[in-house]
N, C-alpha and C. Protein backbone atom coordinates (compact mmCIF):
# COMPACT_ATOMS: atom_id res chain seq x y z
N UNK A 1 19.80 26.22 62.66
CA UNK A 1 20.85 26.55 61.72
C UNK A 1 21.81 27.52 62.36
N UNK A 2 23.46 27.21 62.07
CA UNK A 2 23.85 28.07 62.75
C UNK A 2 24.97 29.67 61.97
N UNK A 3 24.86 29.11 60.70
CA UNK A 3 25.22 30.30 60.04
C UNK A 3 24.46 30.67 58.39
N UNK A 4 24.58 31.69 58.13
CA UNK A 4 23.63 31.74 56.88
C UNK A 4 24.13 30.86 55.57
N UNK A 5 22.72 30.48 55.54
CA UNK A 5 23.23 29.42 54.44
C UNK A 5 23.53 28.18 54.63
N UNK A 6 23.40 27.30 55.95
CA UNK A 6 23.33 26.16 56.12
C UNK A 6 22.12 25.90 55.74
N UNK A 7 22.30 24.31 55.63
CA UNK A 7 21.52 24.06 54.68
C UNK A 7 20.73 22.40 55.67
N UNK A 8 18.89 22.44 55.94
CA UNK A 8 19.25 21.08 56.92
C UNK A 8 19.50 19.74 56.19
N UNK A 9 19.78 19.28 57.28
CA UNK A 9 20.63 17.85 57.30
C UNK A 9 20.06 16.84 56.19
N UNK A 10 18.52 16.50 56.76
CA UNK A 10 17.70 16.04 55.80
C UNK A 10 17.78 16.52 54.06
N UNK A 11 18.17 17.29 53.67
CA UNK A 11 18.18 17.81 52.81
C UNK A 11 19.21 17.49 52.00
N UNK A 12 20.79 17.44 52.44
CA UNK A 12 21.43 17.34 51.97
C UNK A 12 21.85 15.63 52.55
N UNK A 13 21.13 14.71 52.82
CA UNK A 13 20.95 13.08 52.99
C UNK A 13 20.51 12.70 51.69
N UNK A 14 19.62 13.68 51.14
CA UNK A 14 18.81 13.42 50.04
C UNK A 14 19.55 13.82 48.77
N UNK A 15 20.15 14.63 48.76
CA UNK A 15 20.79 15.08 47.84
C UNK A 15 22.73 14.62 47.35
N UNK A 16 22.86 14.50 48.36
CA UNK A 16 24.56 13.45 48.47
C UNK A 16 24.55 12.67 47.43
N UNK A 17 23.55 11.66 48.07
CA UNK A 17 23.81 10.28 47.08
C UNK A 17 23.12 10.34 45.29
N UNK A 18 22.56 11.45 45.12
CA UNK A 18 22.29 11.93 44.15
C UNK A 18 23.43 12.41 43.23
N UNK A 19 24.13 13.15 43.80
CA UNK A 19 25.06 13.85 42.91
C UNK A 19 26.28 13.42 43.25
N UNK A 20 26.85 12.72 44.33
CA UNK A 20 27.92 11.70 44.40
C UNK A 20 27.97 10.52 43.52
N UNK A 21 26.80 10.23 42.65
CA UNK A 21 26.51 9.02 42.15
C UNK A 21 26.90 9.05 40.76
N UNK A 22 27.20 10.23 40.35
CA UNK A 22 27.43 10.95 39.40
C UNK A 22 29.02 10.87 38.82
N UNK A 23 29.80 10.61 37.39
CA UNK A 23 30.96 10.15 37.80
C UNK A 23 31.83 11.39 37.78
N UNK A 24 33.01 11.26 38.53
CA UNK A 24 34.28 12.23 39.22
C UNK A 24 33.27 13.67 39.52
N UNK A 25 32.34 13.60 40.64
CA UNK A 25 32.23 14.50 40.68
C UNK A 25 32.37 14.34 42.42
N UNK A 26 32.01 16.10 42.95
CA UNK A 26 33.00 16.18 44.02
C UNK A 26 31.68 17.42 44.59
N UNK A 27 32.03 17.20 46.18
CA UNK A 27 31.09 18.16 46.96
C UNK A 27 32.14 19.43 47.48
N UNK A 28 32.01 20.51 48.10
CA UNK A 28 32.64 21.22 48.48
C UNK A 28 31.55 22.54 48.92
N UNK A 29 31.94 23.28 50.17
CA UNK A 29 31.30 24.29 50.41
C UNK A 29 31.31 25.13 49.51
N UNK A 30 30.17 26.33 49.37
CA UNK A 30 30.18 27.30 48.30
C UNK A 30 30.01 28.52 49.09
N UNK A 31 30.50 29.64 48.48
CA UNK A 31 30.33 31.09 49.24
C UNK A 31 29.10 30.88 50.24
N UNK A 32 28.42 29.95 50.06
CA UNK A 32 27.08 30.03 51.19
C UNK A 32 26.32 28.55 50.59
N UNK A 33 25.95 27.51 51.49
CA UNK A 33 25.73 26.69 51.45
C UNK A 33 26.89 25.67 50.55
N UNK A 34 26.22 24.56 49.93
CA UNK A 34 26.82 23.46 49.94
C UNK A 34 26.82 23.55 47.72
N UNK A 35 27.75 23.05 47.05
CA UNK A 35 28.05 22.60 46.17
C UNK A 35 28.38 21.45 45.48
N UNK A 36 28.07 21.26 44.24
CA UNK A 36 28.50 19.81 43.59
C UNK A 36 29.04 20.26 42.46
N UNK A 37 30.19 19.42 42.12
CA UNK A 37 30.84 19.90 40.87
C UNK A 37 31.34 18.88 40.41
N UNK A 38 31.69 18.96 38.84
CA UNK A 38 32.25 18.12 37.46
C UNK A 38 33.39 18.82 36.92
N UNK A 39 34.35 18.92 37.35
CA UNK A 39 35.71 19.65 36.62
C UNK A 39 35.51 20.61 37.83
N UNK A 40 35.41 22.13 36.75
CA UNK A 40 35.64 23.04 38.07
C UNK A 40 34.11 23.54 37.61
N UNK A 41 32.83 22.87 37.16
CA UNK A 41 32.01 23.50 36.76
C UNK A 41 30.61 23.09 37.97
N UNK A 42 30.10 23.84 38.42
CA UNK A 42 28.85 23.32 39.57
C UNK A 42 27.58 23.49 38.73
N UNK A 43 27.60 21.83 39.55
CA UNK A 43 25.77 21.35 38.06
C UNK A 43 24.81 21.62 39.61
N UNK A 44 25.04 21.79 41.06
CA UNK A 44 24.06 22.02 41.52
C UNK A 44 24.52 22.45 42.78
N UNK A 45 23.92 23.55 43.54
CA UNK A 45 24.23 24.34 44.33
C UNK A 45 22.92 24.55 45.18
N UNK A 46 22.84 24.01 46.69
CA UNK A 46 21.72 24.17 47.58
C UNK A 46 22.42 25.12 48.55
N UNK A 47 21.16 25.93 49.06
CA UNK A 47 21.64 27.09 49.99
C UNK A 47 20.37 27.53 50.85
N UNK A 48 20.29 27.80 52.48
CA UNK A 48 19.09 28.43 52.70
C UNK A 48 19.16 30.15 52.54
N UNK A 49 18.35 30.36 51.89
CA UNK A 49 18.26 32.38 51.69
C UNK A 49 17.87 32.62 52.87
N UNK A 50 18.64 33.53 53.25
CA UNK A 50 17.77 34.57 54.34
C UNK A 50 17.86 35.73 53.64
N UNK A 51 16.65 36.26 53.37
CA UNK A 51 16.00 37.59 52.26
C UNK A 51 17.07 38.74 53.02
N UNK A 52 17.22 38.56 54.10
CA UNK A 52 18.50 39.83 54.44
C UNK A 52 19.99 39.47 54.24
N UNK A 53 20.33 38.76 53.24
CA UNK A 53 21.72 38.11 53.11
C UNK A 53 21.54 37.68 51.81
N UNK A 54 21.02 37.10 50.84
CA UNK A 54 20.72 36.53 49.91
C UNK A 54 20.01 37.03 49.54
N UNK A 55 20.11 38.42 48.85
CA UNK A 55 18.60 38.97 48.58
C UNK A 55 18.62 38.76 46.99
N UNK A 56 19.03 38.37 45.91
CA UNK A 56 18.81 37.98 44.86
C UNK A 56 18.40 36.62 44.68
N UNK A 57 18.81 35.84 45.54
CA UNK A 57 18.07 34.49 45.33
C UNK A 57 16.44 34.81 46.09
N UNK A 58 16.27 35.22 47.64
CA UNK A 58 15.44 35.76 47.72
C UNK A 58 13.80 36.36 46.79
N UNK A 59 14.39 37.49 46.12
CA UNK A 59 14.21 38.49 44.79
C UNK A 59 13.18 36.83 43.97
N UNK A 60 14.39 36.54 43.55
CA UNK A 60 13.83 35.04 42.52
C UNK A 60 13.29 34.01 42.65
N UNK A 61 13.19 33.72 44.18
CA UNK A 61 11.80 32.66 44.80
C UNK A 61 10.91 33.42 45.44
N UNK A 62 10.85 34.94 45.11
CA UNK A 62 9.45 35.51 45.37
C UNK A 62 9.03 35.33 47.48
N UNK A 63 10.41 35.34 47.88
CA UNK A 63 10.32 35.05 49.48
C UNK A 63 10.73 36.03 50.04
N UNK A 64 10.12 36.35 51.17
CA UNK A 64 10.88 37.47 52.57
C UNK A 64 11.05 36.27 53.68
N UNK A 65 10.75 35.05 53.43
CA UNK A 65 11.16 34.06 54.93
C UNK A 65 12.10 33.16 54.27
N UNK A 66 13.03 32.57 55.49
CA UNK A 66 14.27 31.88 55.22
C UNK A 66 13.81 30.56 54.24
N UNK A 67 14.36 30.62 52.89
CA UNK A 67 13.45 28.53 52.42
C UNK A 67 14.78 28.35 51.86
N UNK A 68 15.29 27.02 52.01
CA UNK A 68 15.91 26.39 51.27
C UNK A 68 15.86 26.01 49.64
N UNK A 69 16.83 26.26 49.38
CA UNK A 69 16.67 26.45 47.61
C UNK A 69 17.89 25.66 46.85
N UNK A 70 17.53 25.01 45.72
CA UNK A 70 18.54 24.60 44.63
C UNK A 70 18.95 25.08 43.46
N UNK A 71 19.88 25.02 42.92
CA UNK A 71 20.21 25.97 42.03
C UNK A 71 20.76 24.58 40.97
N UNK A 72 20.85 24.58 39.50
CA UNK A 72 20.71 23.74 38.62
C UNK A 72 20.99 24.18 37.13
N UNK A 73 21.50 23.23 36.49
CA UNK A 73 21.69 23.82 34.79
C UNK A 73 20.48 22.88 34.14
N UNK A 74 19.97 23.89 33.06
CA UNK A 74 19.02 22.93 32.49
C UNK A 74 18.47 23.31 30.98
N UNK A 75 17.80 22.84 30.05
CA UNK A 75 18.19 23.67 28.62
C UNK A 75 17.03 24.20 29.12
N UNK A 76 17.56 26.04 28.14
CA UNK A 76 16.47 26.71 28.28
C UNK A 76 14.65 26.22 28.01
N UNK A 77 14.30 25.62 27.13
CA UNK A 77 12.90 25.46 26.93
C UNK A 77 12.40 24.66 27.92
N UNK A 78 13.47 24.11 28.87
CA UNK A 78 12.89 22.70 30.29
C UNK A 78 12.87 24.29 31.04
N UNK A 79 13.44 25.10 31.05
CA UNK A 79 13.17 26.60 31.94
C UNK A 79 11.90 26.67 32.08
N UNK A 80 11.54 27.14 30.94
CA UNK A 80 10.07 27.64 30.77
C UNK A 80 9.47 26.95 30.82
N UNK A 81 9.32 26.06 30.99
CA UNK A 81 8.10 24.78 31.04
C UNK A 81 8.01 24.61 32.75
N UNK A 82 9.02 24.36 33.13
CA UNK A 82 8.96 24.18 34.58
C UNK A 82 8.67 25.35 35.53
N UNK A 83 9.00 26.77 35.04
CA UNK A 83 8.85 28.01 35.65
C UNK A 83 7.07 28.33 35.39
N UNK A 84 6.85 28.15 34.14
CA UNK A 84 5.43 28.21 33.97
C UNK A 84 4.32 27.17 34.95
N UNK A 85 5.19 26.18 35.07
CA UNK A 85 4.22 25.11 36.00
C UNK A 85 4.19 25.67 37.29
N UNK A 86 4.89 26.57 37.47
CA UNK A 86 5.05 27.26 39.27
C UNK A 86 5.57 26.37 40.26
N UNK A 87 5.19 26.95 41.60
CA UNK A 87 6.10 26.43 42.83
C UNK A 87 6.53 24.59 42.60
N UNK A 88 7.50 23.96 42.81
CA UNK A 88 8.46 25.13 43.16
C UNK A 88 9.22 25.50 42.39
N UNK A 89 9.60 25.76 41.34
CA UNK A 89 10.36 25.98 40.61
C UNK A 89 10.36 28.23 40.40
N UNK A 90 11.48 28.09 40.24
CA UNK A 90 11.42 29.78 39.75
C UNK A 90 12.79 30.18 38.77
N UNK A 91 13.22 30.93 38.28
CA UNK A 91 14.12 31.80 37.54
C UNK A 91 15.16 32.51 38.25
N UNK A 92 16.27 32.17 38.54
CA UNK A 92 16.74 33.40 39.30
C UNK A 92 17.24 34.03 37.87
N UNK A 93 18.01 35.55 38.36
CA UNK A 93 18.10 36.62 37.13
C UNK A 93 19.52 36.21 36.85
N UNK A 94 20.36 35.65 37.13
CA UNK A 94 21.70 35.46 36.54
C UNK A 94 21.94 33.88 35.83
N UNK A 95 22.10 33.57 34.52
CA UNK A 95 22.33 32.33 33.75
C UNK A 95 21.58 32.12 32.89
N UNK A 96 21.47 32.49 31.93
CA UNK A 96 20.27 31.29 31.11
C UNK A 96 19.78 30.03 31.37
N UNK A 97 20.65 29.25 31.97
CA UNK A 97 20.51 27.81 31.71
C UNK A 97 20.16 27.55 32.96
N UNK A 98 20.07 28.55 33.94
CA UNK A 98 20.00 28.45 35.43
C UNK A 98 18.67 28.37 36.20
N UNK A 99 18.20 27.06 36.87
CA UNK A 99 16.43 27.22 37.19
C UNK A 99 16.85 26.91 38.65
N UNK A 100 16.02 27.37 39.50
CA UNK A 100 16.16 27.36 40.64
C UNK A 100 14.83 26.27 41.09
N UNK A 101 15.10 25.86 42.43
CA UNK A 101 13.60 24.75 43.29
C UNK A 101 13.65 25.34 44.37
N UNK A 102 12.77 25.32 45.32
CA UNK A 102 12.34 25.51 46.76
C UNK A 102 12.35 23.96 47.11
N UNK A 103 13.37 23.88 48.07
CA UNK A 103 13.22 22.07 48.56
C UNK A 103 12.16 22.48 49.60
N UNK A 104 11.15 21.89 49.80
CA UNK A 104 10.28 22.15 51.32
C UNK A 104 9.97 20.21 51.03
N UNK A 105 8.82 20.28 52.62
CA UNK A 105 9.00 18.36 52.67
C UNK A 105 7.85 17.73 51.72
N UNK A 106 7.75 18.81 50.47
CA UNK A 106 6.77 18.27 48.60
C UNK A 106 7.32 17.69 48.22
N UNK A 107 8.74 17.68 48.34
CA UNK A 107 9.88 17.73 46.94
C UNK A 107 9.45 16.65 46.69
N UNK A 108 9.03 16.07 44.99
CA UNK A 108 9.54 15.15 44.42
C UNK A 108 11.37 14.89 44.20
N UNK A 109 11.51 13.83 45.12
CA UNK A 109 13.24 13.32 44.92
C UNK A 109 13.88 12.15 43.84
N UNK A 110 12.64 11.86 43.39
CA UNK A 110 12.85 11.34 41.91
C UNK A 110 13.24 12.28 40.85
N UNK A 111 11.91 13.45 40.57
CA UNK A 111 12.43 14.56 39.68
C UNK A 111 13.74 14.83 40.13
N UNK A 112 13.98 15.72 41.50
CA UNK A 112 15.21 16.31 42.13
C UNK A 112 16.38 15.40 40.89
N UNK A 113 16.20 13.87 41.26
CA UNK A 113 17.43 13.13 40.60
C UNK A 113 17.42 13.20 39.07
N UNK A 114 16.42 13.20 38.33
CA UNK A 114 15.88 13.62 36.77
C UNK A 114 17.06 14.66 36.75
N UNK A 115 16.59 15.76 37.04
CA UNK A 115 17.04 16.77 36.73
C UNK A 115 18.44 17.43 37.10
N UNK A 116 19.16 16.81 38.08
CA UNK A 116 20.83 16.98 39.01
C UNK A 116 21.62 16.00 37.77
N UNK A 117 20.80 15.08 37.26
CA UNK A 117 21.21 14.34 36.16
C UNK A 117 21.53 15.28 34.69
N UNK A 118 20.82 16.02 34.59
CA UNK A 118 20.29 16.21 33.44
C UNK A 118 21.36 17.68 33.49
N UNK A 119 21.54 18.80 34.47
CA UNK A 119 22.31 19.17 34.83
C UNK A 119 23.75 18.94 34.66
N UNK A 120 24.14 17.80 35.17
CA UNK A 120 25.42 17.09 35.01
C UNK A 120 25.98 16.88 33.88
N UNK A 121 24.84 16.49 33.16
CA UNK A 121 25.32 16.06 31.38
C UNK A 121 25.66 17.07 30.74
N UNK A 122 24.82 18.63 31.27
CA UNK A 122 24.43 19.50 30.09
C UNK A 122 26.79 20.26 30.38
N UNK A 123 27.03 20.43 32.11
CA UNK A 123 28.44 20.42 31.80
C UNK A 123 29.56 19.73 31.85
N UNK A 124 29.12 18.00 32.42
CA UNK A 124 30.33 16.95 31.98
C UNK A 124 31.18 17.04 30.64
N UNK A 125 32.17 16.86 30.82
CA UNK A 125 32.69 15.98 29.25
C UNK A 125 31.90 15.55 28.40
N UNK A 126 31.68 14.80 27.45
CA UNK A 126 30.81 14.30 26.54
C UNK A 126 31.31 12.46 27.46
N UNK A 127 32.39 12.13 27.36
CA UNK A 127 32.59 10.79 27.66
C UNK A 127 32.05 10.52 29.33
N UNK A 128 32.06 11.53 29.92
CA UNK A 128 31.61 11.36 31.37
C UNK A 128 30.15 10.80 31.13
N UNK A 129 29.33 11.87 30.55
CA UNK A 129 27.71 12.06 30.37
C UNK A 129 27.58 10.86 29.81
N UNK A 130 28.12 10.42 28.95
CA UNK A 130 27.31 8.95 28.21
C UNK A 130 28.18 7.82 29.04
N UNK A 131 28.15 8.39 30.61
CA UNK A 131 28.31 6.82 31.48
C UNK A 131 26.93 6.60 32.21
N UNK A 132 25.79 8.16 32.23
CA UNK A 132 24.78 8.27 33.04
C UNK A 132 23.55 8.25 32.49
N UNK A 133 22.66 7.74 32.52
CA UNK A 133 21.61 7.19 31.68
C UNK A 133 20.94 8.76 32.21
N UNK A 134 20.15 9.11 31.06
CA UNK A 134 19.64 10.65 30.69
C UNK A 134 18.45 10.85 31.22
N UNK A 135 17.85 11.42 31.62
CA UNK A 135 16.30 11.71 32.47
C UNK A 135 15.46 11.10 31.70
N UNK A 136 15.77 11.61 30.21
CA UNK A 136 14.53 11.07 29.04
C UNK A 136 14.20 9.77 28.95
N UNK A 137 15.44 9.00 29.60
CA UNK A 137 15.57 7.16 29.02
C UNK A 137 14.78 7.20 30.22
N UNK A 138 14.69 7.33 31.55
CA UNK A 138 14.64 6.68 32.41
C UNK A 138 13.11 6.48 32.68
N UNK A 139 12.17 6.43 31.74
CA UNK A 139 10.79 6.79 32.11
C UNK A 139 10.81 5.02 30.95
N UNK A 140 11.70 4.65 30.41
CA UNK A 140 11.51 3.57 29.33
C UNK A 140 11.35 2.78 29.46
């Protein structure tokens, strides 16, 4: 990696076609790592922490070594359910609606898409969201 907050390659292969798939939405760098956005609103934000640069994301995945992390909107009670189930999931301290993942090579990339979905809806338009079939349907 060559500056803080890149993010590897593999990672964001996996994650592109996820949230590109998504309608009018758009990638763009973020103060540190990589972003996805719907208007001007970001439903998901990956970044690697280095605990000496990022020390609040750091702080909130409970890390002192560099891990790659996602950042996500999601309704509060999917918070607590998923934070209570543990790694990887955690809380960072800024958002309500805000749950963070540790991508390492566990990740379920089905959930990952569940939930970048579910994200998307909670700040699309209303007419955007009912073009994308909802996490809940997709088990039907």
């Amino acid at each position: 990696m060559s500056a803080p907050g890149d993010v590897p390659p593999e990672f964001l292969d996996r994650l592109r076609p996820i949230c590109r798939g998504l309608p009018e939405t758009y990638e763009e760098p973020a103060w540190v790592g990589v972003r996805w956005r719907i208007r001007q609103r970001t439903f998901a934000h990956v970044l690697t922490v280095d605990p000496d640069h990022q020390m609040a994301y750091a702080r909130a995945a409970a890390t002192d070594e560099p891990i790659c992390v996602l950042t996500f909107r999601s309704p509060v009670d999917e918070i607590h359910a998923l934070v209570a189930s543990g790694h990887p999931f955690f809380k960072p301290d800024w958002g309500a609606d805000v749950l963070g993942m540790v991508l390492d090579d566990t990740v379920d990339w089905a959930e990952v898409g569940e939930l970048l979905t579910e994200s998307y809806c909670l700040l699309a338009p209303k007419k955007l969201a009912t073009l994308v079939a909802r996490p809940a349907e997709w088990g039907r």
